[in-house]
C-alpha atoms as a PDB file:
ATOM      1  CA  UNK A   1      19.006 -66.848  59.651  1.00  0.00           C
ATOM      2  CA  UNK A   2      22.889 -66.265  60.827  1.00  0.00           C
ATOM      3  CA  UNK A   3      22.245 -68.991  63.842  1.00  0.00           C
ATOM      4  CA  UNK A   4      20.303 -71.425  61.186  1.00  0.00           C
ATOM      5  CA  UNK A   5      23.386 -71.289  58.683  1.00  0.00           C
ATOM      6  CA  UNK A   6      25.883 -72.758  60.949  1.00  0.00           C
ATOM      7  CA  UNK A   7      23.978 -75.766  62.094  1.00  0.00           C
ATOM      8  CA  UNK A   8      23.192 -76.312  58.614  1.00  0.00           C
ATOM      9  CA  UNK A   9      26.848 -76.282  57.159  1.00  0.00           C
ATOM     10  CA  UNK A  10      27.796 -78.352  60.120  1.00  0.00           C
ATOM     11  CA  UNK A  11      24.833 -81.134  59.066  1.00  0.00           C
ATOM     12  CA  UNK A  12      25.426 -80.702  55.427  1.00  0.00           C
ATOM     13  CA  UNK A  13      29.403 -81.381  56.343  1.00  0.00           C
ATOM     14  CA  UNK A  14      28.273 -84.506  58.989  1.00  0.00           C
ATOM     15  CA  UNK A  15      26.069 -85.515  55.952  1.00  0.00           C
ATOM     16  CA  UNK A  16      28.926 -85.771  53.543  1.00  0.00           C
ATOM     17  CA  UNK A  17      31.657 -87.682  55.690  1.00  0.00           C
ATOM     18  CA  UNK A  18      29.698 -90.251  56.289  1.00  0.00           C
ATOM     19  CA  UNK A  19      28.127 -90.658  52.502  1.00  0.00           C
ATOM     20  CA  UNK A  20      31.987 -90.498  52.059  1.00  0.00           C
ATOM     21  CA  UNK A  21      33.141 -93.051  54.265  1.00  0.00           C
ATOM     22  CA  UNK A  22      30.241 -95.694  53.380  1.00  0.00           C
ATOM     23  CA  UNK A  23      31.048 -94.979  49.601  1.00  0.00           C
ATOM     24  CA  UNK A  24      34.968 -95.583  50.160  1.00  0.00           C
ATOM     25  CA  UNK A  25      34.358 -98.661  52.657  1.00  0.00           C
ATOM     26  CA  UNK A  26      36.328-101.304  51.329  1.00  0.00           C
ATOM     27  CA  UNK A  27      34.755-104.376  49.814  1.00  0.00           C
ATOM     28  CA  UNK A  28      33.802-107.349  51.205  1.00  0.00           C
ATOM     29  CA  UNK A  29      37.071-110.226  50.411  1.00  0.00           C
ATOM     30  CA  UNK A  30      35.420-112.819  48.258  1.00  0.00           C
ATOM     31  CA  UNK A  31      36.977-116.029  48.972  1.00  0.00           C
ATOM     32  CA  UNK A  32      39.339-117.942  46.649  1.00  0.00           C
ATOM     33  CA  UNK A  33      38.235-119.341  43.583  1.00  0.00           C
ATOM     34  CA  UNK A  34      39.833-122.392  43.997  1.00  0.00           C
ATOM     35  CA  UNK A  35      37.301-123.311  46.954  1.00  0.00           C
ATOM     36  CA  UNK A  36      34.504-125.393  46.070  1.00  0.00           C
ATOM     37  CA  UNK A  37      30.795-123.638  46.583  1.00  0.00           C
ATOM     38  CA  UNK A  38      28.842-125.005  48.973  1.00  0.00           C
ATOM     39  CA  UNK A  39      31.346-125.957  50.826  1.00  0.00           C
ATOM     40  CA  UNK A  40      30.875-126.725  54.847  1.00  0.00           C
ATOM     41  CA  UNK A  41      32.952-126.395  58.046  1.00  0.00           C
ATOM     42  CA  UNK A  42      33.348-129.659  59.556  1.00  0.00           C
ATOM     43  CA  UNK A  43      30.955-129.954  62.633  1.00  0.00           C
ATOM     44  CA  UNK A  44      34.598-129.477  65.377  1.00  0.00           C
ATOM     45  CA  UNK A  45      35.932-126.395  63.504  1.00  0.00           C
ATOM     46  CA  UNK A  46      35.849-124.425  66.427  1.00  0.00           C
ATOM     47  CA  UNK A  47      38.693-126.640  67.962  1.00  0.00           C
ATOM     48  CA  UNK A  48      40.937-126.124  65.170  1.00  0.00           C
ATOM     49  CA  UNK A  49      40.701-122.620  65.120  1.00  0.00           C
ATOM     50  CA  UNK A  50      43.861-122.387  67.016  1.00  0.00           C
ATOM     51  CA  UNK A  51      46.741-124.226  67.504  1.00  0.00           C
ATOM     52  CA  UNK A  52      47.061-126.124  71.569  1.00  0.00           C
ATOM     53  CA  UNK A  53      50.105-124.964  73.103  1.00  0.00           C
ATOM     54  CA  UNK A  54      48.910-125.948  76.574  1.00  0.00           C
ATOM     55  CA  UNK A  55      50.846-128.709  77.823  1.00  0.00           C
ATOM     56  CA  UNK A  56      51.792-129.245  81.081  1.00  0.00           C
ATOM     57  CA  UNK A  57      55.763-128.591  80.806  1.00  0.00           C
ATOM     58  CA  UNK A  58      55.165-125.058  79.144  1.00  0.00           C
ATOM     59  CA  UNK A  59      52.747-124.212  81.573  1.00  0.00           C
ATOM     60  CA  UNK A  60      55.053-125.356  84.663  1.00  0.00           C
ATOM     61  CA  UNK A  61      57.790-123.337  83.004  1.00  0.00           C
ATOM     62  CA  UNK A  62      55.489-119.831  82.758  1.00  0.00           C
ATOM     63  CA  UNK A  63      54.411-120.133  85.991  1.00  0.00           C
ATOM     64  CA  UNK A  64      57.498-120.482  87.779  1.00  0.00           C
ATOM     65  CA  UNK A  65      59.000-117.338  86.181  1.00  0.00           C
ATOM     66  CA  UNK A  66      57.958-113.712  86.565  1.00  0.00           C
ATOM     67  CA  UNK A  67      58.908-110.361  84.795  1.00  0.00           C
ATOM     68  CA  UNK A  68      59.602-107.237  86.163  1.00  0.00           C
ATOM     69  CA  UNK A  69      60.132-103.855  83.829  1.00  0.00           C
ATOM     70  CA  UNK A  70      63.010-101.875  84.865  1.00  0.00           C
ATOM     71  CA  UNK A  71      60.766 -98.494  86.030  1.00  0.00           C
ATOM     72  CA  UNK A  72      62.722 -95.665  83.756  1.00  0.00           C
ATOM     73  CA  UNK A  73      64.447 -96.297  80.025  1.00  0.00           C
ATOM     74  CA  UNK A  74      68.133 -96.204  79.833  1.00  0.00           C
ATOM     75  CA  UNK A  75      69.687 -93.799  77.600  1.00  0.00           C
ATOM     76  CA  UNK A  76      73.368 -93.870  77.376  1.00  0.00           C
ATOM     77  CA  UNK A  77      75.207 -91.303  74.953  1.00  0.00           C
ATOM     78  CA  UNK A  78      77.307 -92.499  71.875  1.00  0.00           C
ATOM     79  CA  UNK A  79      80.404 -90.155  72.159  1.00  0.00           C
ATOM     80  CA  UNK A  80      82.018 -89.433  68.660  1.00  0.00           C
ATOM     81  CA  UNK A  81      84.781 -86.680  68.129  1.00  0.00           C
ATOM     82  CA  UNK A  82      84.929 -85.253  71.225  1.00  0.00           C
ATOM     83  CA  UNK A  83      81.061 -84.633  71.075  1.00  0.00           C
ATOM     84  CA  UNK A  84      77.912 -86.676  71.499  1.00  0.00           C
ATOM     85  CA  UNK A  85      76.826 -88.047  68.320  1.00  0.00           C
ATOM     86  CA  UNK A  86      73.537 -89.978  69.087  1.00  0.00           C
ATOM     87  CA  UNK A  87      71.457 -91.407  72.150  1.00  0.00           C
ATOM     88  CA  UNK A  88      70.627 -95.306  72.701  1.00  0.00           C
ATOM     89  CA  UNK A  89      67.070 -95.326  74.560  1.00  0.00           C
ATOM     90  CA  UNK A  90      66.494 -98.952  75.521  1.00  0.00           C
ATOM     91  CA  UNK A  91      63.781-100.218  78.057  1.00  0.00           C
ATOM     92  CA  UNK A  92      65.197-103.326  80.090  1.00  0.00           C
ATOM     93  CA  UNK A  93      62.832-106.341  81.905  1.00  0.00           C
ATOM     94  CA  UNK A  94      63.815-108.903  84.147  1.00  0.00           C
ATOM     95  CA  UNK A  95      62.603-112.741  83.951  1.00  0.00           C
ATOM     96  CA  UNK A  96      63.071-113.748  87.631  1.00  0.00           C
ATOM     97  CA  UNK A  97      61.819-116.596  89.673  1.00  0.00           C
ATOM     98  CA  UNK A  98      58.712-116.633  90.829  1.00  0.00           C
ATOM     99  CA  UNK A  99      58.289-114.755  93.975  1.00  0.00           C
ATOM    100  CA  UNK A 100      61.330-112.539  93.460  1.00  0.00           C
ATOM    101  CA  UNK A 101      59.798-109.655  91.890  1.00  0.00           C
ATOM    102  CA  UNK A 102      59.765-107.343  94.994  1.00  0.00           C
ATOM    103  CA  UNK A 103      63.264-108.470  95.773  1.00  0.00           C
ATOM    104  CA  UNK A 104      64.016-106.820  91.829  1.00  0.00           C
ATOM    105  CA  UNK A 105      62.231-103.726  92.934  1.00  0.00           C
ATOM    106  CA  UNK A 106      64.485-103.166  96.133  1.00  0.00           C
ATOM    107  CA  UNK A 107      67.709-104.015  94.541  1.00  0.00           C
ATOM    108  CA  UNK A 108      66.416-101.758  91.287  1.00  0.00           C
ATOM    109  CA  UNK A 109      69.129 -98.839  92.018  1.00  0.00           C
ATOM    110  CA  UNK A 110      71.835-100.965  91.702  1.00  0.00           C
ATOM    111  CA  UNK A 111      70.807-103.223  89.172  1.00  0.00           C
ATOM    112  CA  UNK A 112      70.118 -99.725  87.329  1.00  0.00           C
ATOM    113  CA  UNK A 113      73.974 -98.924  88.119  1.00  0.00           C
ATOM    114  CA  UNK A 114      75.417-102.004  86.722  1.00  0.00           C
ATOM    115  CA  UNK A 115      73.122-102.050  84.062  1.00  0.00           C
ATOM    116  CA  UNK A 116      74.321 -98.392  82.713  1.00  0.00           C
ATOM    117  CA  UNK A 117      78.060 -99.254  83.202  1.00  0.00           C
ATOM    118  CA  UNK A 118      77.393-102.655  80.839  1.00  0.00           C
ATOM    119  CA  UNK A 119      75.692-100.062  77.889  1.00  0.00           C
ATOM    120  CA  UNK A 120      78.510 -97.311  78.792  1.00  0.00           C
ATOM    121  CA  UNK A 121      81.274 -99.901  78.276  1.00  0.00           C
ATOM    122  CA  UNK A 122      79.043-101.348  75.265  1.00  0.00           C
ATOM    123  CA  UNK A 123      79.047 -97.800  73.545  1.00  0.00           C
ATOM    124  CA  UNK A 124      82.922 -97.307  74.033  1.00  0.00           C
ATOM    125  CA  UNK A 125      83.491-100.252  72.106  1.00  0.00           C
ATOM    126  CA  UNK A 126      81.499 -99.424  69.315  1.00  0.00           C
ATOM    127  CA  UNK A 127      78.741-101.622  69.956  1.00  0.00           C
ATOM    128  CA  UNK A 128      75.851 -99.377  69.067  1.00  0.00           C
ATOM    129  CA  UNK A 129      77.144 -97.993  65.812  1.00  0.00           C
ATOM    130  CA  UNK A 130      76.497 -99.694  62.012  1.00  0.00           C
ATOM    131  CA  UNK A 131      74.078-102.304  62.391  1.00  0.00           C
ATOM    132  CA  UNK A 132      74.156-101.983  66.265  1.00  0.00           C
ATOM    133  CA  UNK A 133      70.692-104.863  66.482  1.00  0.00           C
ATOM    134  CA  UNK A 134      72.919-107.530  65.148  1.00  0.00           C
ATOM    135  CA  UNK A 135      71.975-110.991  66.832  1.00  0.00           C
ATOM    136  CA  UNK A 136      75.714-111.269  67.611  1.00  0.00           C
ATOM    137  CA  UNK A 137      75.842-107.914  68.595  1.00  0.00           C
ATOM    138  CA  UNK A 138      72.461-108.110  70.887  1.00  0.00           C
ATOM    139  CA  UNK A 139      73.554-111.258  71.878  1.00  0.00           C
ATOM    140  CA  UNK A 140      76.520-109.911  73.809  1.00  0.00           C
ATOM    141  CA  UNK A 141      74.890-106.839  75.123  1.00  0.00           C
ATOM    142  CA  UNK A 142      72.448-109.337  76.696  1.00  0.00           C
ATOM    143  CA  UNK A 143      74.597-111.586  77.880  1.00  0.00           C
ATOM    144  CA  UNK A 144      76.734-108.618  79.557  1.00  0.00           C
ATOM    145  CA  UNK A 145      73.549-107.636  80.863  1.00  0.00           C
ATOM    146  CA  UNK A 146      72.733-111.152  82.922  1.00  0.00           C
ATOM    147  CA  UNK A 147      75.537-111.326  84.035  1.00  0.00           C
ATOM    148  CA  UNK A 148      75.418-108.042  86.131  1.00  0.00           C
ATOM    149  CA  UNK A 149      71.888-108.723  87.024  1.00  0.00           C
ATOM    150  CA  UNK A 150      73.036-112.014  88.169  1.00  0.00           C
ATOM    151  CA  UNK A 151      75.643-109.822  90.151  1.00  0.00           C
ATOM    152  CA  UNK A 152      72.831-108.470  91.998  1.00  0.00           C
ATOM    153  CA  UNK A 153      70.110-110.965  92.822  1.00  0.00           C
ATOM    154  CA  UNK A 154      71.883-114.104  91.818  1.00  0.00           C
ATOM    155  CA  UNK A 155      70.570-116.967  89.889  1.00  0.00           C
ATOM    156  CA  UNK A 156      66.987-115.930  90.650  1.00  0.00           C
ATOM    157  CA  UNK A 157      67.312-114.275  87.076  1.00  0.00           C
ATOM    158  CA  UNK A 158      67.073-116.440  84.319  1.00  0.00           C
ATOM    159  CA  UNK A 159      67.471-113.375  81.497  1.00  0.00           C
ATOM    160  CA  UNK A 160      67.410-109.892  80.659  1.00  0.00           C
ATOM    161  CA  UNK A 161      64.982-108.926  78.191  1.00  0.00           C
ATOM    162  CA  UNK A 162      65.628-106.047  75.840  1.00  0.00           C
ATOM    163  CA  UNK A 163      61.985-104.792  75.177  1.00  0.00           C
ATOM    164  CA  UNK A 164      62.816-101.597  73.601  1.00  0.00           C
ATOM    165  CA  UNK A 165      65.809-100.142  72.105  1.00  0.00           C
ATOM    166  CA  UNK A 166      66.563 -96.686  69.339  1.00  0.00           C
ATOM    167  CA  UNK A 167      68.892 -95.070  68.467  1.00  0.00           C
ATOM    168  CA  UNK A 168      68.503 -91.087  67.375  1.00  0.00           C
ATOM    169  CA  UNK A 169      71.679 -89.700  65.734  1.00  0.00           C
ATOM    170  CA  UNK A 170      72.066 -85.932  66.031  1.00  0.00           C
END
């Protein structure tokens, strides 16, 4: 009886999550009144499921450009009355020319260097407190940002790409 018990709580428990779960399942949508009943998908609806982005320029463009994800985050400290008051974390990627991806990877120390001296400078200045995701605001930090890249592995990168970026205030 005291090994029967447990199995039987444990199917009686089993038994009442999932008479739970099918009585909460939400309902079925029912579709808009204002459709007519009886209505039919034209014969070609598959096709215009989806909008066609394909053309041929957009598809030159994406394959002659390659991205490569900086390998750590960045955090840089935000330095407030003689104390830190908050950390950035930001994760950085590189749009590069095709082929150029391993060159990033080699030259990654240096770009990392540049990189933190752009967000040290950035922080100094104020640029990560108030409303520190600003388009303006982002818009310089990025454009900062190219320009050491571009430092590095010259016009091979077309843009830096901010992919991630918090801010935790202490």
């Amino acid at each position: 009886m005291r090994k029967l018990l447990p199995v039987l709580l444990a199917l009686v428990g089993i038994g009442g999550g999932v008479g739970a779960g099918f009585l909460l399942k939400p309902a079925e949508p029912e579709p808009p009144a204002d459709l007519a009943e009886g209505c039919v998908p034209p014969e070609n609806a598959a096709e215009h499921d989806l909008p066609n982005h394909a053309d041929d320029a957009h598809d030159a463009e994406d394959s002659t450009k390659e991205y490569v994800k900086m390998s750590n985050q960045f955090v840089v400290p935000i330095v407030g009355d003689e104390r830190i008051s908050s950390l950035v974390v930001l994760s950085l990627s590189l749009e590069v020319s095709a082929g150029q991806t391993e060159i990033a990877y080699r030259h990654e120390p240096k770009l990392r260097d540049g990189f933190l001296q752009v967000l040290f400078d950035h922080a100094n200045i104020g640029g990560f407190k108030g409303a520190f995701t600003d388009a303006n605001t982002m818009a310089i930090l990025r454009r900062a940002l190219l320009e050491t890249a571009r430092k590095t592995l010259g016009n091979d990168v077309s843009d830096v790409l901010i992919t991630e970026i918090a801010r935790q205030d202490a």
